[in-house]
Each structure stands twice: as C-alpha cells, then as structure tokens.
Protein backbone atom coordinates (compact mmCIF):
# COMPACT_ATOMS: atom_id res chain seq x y z
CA UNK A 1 -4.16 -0.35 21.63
CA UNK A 2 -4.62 -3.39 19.83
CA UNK A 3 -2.89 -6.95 20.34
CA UNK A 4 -0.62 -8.16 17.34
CA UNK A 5 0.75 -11.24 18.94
CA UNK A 6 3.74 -10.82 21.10
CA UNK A 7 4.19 -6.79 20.48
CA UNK A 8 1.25 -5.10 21.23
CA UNK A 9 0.67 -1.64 18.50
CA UNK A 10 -0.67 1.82 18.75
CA UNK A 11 -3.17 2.26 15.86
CA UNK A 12 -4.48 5.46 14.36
CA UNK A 13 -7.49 5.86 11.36
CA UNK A 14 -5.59 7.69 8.42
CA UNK A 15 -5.44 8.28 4.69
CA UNK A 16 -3.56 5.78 1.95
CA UNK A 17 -3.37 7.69 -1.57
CA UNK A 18 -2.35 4.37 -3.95
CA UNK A 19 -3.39 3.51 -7.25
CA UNK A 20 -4.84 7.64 -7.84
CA UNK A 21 -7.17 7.06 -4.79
CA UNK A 22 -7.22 7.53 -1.61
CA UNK A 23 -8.22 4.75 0.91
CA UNK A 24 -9.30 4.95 4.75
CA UNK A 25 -6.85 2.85 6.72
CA UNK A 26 -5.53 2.31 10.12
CA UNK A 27 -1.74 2.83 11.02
CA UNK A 28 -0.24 0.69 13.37
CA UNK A 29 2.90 1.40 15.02
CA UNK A 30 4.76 -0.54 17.62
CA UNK A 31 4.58 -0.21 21.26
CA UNK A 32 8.10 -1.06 21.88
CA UNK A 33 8.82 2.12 19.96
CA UNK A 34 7.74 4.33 22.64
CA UNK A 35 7.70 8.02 21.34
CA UNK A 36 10.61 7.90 19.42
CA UNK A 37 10.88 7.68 15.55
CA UNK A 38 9.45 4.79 13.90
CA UNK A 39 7.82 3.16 11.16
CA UNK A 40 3.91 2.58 10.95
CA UNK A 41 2.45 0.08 9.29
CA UNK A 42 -1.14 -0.16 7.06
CA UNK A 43 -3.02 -3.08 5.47
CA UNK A 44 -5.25 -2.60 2.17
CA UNK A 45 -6.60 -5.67 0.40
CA UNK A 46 -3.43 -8.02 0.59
CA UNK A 47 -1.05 -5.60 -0.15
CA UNK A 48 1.13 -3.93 3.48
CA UNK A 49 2.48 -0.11 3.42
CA UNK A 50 4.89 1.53 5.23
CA UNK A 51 5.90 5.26 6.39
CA UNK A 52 7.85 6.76 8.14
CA UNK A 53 5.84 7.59 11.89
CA UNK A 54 7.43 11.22 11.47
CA UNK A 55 6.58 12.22 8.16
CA UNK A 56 3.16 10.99 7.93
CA UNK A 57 2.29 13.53 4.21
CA UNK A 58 5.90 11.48 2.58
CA UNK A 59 6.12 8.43 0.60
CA UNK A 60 4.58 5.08 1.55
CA UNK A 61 6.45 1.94 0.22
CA UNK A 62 4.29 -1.04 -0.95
CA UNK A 63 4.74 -4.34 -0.16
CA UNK A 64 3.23 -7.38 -1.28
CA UNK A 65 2.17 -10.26 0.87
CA UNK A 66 5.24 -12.34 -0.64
CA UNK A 67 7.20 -9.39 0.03
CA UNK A 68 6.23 -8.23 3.08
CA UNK A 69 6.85 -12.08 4.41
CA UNK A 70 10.58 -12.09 2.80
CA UNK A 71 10.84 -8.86 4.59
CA UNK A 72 9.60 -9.90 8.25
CA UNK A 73 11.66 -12.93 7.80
CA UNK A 74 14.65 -10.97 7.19
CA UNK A 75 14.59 -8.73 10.15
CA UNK A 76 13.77 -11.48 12.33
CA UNK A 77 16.94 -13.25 10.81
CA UNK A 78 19.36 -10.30 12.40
C-alpha cells in the first residue's frame, strides 16, 4: 500500500499499450474503494490513464496533466 496524501491506494505492476507500445506501469486504485468496482489509475511520463478496476484487457482513457487537473478539480467540486 502506498500513501497518496489523504487516501491511501492499492498499487499493482501492470501493462500500458499507448502510442503502439507497451509500457510497464503501476496501477493504483483507491483504498476507500474496498473490493468493489472501481477505477485504477497509471502515470507514464506526464501523461495519467485510467481503466476500469474490472476490466483490466478494455480501454484506457488518456489524460493530460492539464486535463487530468480540470478533471480532479471537478470531482472535488461535487
């Protein structure tokens, strides 16, 4: 378990296919999540992915760093 601030995450080594390669990453998912469904969450370069925690093989949706700060602000905002 690793320490992300106030929310501590579960983190697990993985695969990232992007860009026609495929990267070694780590997946971090939320401990507040428990075992139910979720999203995980993966860092390459400056650039933040997401899947869904259930469907690990299924799409990944990029962010970038502007983005994926519009985005965090947003859901804090609700």
């Amino acid at each position: 378990m690793v320490g992300t601030g106030r929310v501590a995450a579960f983190d697990r080594p993985g695969l990232l296919r992007f860009a026609g390669r495929t990267h070694e990453v780590v997946w971090f998912k939320s401990s507040s999540s428990g075992d139910s469904e979720c999203v995980e969450v993966a860092s390459l370069d400056a650039l933040r992915f997401v899947r869904d925690s259930t469907d690990v093989d299924g799409p990944v949706v990029p962010f970038t760093a502007g983005d994926w700060t519009a985005l965090l602000d947003a859901v804090r905002g609700l």
